[in-house]
Each structure stands twice: as C-alpha cells, then as structure tokens.
PDB file of N, CA and C in Angstrom:
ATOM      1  N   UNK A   1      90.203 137.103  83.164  1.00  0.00           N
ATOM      2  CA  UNK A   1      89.023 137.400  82.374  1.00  0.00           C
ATOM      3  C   UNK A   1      88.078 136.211  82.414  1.00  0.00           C
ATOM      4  N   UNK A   2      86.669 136.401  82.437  1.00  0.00           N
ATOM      5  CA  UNK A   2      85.477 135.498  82.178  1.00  0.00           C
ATOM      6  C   UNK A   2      85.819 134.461  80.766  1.00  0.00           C
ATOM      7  N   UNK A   3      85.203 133.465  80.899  1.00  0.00           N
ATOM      8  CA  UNK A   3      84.833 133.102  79.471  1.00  0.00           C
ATOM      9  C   UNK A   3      84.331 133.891  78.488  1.00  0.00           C
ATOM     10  N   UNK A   4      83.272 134.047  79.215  1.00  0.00           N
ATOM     11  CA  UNK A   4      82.612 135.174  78.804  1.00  0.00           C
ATOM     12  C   UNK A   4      83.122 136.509  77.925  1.00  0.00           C
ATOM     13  N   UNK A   5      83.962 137.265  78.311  1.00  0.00           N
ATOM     14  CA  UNK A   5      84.869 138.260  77.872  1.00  0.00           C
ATOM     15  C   UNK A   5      86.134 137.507  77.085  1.00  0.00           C
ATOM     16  N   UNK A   6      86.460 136.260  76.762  1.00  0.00           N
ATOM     17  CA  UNK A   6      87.496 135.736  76.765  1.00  0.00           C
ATOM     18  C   UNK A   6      86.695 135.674  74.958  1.00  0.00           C
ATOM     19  N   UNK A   7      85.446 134.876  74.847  1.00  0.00           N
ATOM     20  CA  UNK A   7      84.833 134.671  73.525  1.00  0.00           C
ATOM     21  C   UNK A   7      84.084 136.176  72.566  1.00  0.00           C
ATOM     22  N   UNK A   8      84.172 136.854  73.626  1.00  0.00           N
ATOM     23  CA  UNK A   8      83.997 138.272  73.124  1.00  0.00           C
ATOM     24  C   UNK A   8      84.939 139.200  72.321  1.00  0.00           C
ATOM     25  N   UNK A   9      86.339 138.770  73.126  1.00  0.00           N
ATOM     26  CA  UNK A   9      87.324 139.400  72.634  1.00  0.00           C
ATOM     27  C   UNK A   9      87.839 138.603  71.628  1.00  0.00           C
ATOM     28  N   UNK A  10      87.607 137.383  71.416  1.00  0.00           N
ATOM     29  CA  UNK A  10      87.812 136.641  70.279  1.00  0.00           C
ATOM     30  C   UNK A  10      87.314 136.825  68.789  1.00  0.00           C
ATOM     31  N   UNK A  11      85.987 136.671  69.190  1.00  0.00           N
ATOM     32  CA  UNK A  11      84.885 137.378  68.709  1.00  0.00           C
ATOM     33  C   UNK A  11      85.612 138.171  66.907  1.00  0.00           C
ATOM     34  N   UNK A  12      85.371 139.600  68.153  1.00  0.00           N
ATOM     35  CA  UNK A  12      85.712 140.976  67.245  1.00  0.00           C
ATOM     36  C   UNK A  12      87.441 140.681  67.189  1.00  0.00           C
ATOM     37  N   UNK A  13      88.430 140.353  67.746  1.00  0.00           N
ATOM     38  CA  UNK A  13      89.627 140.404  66.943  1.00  0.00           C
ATOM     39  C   UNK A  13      89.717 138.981  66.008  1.00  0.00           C
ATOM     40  N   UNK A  14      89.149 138.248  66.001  1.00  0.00           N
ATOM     41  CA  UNK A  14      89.319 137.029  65.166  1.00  0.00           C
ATOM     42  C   UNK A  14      88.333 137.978  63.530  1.00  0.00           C
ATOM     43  N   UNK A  15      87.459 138.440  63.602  1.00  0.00           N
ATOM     44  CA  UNK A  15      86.902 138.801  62.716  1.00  0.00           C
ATOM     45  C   UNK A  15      87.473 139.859  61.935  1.00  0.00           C
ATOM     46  N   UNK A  16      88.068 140.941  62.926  1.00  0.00           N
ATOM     47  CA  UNK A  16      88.763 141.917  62.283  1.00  0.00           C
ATOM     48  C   UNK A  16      89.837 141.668  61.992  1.00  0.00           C
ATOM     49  N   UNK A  17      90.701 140.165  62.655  1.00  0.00           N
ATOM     50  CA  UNK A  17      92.013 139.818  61.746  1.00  0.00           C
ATOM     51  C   UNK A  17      91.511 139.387  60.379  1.00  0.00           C
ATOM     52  N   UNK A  18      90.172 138.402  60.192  1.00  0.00           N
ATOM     53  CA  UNK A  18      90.141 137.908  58.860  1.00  0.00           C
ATOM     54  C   UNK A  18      89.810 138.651  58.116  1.00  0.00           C
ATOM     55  N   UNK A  19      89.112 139.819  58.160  1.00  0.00           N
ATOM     56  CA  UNK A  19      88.565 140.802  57.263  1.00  0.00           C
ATOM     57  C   UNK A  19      89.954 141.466  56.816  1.00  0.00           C
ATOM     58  N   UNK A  20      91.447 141.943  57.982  1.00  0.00           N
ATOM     59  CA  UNK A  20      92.447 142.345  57.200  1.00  0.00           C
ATOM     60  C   UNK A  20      93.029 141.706  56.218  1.00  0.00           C
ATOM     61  N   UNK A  21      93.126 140.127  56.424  1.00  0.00           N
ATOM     62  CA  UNK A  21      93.947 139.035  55.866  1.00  0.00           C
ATOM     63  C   UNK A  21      93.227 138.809  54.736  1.00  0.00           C
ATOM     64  N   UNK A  22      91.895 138.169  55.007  1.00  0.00           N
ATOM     65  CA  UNK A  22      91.383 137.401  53.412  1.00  0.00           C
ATOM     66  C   UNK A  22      90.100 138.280  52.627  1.00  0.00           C
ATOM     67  N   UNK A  23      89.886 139.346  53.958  1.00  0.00           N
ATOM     68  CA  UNK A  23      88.912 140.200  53.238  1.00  0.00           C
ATOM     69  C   UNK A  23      87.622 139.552  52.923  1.00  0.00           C
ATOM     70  N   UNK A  24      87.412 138.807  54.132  1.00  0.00           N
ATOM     71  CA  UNK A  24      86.243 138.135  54.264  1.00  0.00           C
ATOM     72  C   UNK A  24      86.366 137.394  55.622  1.00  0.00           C
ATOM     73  N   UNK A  25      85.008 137.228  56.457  1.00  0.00           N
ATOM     74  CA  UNK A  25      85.056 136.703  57.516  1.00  0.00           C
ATOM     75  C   UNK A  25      85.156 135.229  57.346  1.00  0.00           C
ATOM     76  N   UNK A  26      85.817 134.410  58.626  1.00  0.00           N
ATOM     77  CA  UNK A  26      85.644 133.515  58.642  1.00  0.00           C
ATOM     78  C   UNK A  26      84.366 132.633  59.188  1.00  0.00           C
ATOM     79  N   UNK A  27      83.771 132.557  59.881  1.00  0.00           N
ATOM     80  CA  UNK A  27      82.415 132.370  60.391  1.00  0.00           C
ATOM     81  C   UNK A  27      82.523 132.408  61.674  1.00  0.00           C
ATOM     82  N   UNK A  28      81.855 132.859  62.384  1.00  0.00           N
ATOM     83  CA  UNK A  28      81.895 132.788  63.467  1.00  0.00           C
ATOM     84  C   UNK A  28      82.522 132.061  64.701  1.00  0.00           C
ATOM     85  N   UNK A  29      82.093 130.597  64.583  1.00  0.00           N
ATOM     86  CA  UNK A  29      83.147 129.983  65.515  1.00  0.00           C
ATOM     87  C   UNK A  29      84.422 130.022  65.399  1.00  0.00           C
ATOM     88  N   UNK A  30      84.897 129.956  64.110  1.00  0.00           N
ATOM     89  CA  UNK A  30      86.532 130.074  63.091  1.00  0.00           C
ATOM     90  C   UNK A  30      86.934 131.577  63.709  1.00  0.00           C
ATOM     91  N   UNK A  31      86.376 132.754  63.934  1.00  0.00           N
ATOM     92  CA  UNK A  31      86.418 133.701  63.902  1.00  0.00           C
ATOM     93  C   UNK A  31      86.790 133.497  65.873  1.00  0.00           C
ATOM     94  N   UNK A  32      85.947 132.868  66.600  1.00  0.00           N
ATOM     95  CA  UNK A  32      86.291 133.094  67.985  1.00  0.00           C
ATOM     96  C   UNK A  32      87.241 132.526  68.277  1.00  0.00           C
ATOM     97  N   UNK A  33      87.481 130.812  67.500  1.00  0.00           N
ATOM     98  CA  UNK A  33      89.114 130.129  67.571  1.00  0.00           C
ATOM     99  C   UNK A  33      90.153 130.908  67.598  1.00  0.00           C
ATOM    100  N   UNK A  34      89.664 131.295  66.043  1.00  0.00           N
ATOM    101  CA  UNK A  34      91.287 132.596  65.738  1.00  0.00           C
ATOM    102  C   UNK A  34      91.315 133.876  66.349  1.00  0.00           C
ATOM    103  N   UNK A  35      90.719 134.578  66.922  1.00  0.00           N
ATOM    104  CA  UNK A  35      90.933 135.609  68.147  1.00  0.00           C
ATOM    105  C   UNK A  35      91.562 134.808  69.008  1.00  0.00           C
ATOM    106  N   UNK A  36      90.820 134.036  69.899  1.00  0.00           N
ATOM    107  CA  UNK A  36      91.389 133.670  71.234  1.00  0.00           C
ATOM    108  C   UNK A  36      93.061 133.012  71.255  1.00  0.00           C
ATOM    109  N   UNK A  37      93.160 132.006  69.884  1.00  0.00           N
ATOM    110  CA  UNK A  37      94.574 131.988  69.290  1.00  0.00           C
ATOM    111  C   UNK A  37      95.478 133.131  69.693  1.00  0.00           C
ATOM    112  N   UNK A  38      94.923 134.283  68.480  1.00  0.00           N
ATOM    113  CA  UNK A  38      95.452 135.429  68.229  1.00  0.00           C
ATOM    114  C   UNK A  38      96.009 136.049  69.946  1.00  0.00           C
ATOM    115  N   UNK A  39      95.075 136.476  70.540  1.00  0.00           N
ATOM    116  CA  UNK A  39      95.377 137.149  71.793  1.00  0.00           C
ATOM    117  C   UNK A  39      96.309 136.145  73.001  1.00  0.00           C
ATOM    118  N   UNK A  40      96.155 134.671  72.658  1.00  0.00           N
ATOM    119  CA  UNK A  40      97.364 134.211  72.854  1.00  0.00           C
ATOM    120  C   UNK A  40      98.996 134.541  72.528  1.00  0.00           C
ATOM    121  N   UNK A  41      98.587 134.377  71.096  1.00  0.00           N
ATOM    122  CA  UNK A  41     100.070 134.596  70.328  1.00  0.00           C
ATOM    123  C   UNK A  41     100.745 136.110  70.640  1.00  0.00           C
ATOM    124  N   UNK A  42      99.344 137.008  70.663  1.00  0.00           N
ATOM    125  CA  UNK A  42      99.990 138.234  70.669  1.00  0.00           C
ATOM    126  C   UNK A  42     100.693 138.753  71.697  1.00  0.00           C
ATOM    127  N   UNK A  43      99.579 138.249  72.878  1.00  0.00           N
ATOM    128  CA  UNK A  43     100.176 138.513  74.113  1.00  0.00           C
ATOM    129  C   UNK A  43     101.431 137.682  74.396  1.00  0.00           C
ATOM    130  N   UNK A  44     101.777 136.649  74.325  1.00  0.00           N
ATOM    131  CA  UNK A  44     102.794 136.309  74.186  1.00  0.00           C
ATOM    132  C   UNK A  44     104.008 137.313  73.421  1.00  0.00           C
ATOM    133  N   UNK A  45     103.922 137.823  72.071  1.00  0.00           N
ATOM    134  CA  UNK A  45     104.461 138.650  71.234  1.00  0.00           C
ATOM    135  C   UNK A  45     104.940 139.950  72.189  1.00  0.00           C
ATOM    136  N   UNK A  46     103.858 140.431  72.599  1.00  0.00           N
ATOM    137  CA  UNK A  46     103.801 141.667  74.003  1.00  0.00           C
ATOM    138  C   UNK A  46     104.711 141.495  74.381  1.00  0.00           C
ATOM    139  N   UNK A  47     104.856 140.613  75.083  1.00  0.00           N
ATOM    140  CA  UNK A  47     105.184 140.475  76.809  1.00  0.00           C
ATOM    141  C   UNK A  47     107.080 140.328  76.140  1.00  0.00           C
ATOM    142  N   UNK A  48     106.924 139.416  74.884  1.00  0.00           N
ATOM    143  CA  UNK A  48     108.437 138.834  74.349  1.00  0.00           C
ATOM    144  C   UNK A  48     109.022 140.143  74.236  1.00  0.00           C
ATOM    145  N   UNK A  49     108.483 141.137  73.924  1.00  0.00           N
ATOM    146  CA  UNK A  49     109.385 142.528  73.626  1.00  0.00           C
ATOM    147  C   UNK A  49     108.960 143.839  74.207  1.00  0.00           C
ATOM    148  N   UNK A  50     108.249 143.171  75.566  1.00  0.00           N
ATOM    149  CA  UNK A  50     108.393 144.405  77.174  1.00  0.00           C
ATOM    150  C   UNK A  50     107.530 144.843  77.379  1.00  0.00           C
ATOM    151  N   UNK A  51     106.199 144.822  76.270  1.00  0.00           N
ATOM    152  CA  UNK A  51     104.828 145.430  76.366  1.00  0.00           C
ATOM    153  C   UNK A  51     103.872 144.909  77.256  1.00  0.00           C
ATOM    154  N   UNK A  52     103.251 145.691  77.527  1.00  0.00           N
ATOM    155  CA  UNK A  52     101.862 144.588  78.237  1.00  0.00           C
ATOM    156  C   UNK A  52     100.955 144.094  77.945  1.00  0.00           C
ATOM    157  N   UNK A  53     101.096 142.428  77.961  1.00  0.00           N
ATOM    158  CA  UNK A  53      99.775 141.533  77.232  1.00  0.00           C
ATOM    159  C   UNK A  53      98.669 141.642  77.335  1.00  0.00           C
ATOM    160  N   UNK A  54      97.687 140.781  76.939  1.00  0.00           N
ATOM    161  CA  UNK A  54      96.318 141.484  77.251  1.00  0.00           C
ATOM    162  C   UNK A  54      96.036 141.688  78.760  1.00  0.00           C
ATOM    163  N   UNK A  55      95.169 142.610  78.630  1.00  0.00           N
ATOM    164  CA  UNK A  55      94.879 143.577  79.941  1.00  0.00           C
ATOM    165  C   UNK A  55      92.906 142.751  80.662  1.00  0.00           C
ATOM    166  N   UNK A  56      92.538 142.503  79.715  1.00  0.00           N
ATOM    167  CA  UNK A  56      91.113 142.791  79.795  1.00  0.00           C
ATOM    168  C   UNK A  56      90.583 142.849  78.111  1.00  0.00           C
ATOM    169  N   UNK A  57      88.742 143.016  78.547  1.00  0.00           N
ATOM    170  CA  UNK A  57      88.468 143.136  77.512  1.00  0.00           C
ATOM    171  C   UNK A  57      88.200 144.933  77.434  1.00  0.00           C
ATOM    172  N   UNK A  58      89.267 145.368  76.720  1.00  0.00           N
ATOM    173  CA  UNK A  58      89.061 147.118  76.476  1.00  0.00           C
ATOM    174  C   UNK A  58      89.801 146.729  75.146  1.00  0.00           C
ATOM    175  N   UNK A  59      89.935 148.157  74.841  1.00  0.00           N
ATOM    176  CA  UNK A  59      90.795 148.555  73.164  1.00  0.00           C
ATOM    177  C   UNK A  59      91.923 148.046  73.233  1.00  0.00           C
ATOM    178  N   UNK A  60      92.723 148.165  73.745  1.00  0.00           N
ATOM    179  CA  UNK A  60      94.541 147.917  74.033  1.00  0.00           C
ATOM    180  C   UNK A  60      94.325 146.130  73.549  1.00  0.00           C
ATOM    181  N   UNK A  61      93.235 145.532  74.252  1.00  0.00           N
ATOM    182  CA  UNK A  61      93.936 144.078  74.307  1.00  0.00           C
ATOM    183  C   UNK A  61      92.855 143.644  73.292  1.00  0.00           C
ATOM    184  N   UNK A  62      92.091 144.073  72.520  1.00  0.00           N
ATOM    185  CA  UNK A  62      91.158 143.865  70.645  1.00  0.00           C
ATOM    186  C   UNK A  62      92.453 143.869  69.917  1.00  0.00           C
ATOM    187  N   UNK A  63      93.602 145.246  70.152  1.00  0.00           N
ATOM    188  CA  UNK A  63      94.375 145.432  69.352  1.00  0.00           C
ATOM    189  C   UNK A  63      95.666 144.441  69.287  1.00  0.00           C
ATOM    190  N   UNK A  64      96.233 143.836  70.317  1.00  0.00           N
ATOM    191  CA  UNK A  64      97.240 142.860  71.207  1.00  0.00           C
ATOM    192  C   UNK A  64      96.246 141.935  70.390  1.00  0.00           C
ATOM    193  N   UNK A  65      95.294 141.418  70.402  1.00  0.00           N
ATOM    194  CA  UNK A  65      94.526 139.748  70.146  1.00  0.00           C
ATOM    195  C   UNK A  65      94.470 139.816  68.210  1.00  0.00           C
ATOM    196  N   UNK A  66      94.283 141.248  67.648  1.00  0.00           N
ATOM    197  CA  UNK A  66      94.240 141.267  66.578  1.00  0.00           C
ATOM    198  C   UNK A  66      95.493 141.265  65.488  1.00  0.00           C
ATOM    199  N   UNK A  67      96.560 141.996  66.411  1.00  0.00           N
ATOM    200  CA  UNK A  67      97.906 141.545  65.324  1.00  0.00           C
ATOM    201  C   UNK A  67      98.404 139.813  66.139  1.00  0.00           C
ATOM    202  N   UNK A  68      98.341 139.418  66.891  1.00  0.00           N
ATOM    203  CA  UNK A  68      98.327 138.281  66.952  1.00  0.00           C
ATOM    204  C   UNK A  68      97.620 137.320  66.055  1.00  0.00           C
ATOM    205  N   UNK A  69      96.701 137.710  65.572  1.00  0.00           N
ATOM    206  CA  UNK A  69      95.169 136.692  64.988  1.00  0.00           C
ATOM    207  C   UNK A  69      96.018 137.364  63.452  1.00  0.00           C
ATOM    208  N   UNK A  70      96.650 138.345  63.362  1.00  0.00           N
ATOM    209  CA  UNK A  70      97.346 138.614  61.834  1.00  0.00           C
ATOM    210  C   UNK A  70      98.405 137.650  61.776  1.00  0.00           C
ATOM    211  N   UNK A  71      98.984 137.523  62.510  1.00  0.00           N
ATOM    212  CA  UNK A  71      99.951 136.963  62.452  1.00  0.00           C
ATOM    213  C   UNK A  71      99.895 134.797  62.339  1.00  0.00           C
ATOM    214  N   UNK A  72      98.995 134.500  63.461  1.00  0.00           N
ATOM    215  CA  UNK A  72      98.365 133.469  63.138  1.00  0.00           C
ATOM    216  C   UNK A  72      97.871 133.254  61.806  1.00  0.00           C
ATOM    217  N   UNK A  73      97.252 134.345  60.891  1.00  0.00           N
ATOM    218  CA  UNK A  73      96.984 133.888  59.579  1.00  0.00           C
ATOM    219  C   UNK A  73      98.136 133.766  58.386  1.00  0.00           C
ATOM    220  N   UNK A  74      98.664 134.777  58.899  1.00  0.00           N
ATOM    221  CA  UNK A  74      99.717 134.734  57.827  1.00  0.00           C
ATOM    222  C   UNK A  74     100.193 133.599  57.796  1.00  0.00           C
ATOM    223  N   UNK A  75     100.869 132.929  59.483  1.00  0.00           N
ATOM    224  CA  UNK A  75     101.613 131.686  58.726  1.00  0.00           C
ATOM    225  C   UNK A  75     100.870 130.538  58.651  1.00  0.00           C
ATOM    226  N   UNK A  76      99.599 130.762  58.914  1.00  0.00           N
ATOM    227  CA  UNK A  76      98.900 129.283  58.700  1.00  0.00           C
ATOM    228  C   UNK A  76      98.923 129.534  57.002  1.00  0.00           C
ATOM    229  N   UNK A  77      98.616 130.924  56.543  1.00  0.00           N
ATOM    230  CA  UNK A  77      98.774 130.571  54.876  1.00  0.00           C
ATOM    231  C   UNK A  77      99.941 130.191  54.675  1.00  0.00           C
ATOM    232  N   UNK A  78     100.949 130.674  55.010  1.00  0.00           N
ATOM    233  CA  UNK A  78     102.390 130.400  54.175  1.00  0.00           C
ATOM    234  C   UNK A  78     102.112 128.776  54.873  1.00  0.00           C
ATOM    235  N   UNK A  79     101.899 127.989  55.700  1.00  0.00           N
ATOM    236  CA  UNK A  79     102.525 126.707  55.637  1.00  0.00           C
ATOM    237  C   UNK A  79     100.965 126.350  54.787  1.00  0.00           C
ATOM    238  N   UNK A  80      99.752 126.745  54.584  1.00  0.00           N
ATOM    239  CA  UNK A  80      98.919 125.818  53.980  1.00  0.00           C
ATOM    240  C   UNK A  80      99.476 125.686  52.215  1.00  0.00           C
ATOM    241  N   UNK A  81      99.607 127.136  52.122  1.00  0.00           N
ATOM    242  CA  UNK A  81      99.988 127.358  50.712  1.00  0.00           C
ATOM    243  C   UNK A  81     100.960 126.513  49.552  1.00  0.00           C
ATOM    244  N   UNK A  82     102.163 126.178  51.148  1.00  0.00           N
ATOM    245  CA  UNK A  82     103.292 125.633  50.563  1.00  0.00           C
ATOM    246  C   UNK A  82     103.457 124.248  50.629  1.00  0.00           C
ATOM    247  N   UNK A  83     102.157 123.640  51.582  1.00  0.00           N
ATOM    248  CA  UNK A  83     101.825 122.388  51.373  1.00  0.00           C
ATOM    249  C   UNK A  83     100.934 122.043  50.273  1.00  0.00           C
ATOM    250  N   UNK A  84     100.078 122.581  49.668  1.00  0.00           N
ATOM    251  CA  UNK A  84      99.693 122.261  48.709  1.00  0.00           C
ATOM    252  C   UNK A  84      99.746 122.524  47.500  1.00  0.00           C
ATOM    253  N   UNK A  85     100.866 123.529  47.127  1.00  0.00           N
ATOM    254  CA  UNK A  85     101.102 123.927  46.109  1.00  0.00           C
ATOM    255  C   UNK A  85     102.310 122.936  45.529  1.00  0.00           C
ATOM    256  N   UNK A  86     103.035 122.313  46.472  1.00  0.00           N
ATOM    257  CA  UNK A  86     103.941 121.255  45.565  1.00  0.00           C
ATOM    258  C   UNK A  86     103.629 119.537  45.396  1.00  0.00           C
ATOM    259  N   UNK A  87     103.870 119.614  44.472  1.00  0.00           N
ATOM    260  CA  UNK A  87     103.249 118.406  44.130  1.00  0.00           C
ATOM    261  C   UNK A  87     103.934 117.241  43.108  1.00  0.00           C
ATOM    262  N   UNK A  88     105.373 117.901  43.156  1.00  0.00           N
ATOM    263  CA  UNK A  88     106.157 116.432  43.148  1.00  0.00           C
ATOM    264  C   UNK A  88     106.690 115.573  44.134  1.00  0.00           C
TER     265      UNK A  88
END
C-alpha cells in the first residue's frame, strides 16, 4: 500500500476506534497514529489466528485496522489507568 492509502486507512479506523472507546475523537494526527498502530496490531491479530491481514485500502482491512486500534486502546487505558491511579 501507498503512504498515501496507508494514512487514509488510519485515518477512518483510528477515528472510528476512538469514537467506540472514548466516544470522542482523538484529533486527527492521534487518530492516524492509532489506526496505522491499530492495522498493525490487528493484522498481526489476523494472521496469529489464520485470517487474512490487511488486504488494501477496502472494507475488510478499515475493519482488521479498527479492532486492532480497539484493542490498542483498551490496553493503553488499562496500563495508563493503573499507573496513575496508585499512589502509594
């Protein structure tokens, strides 16, 4: 894939992971980080249990980049959460 298609697909699954997770976007660049993350992790995730990683920029691999980019949030909360919530 292009750069080009690479920040695209970031794009819209980084945005539509944060809108599932915090129910608010992250901003834009935050939003193309965490896609392109995401479609890392996911595709990785894919491939770990036989599926096929991202393909391109079509539907199949928004959806592959977006539970990845869920998943990237979740545990960046659980480790941000649990770092700053203790405090002895």
């Amino acid at each position: 894939m292009s750069i080009l298609a690479w920040l695209i697909l970031g794009l819209i699954a980084g945005f539509i992971a944060s809108k599932l997770v915090n129910k608010t976007g992250e901003g834009v660049i935050l939003d193309i980080v965490l896609g392109i993350v995401g479609a890392l992790v996911g595709g990785f995730l894919f491939s770990f249990v036989g599926a096929t990683p991202i393909t391109g920029l079509n539907i199949y691999s928004i959806i592959v980049a977006v539970i990845g980019a869920v998943v990237v949030l979740f545990v960046y909360h659980a480790v941000a959460g649990r770092s700053s919530g203790s405090t002895i």
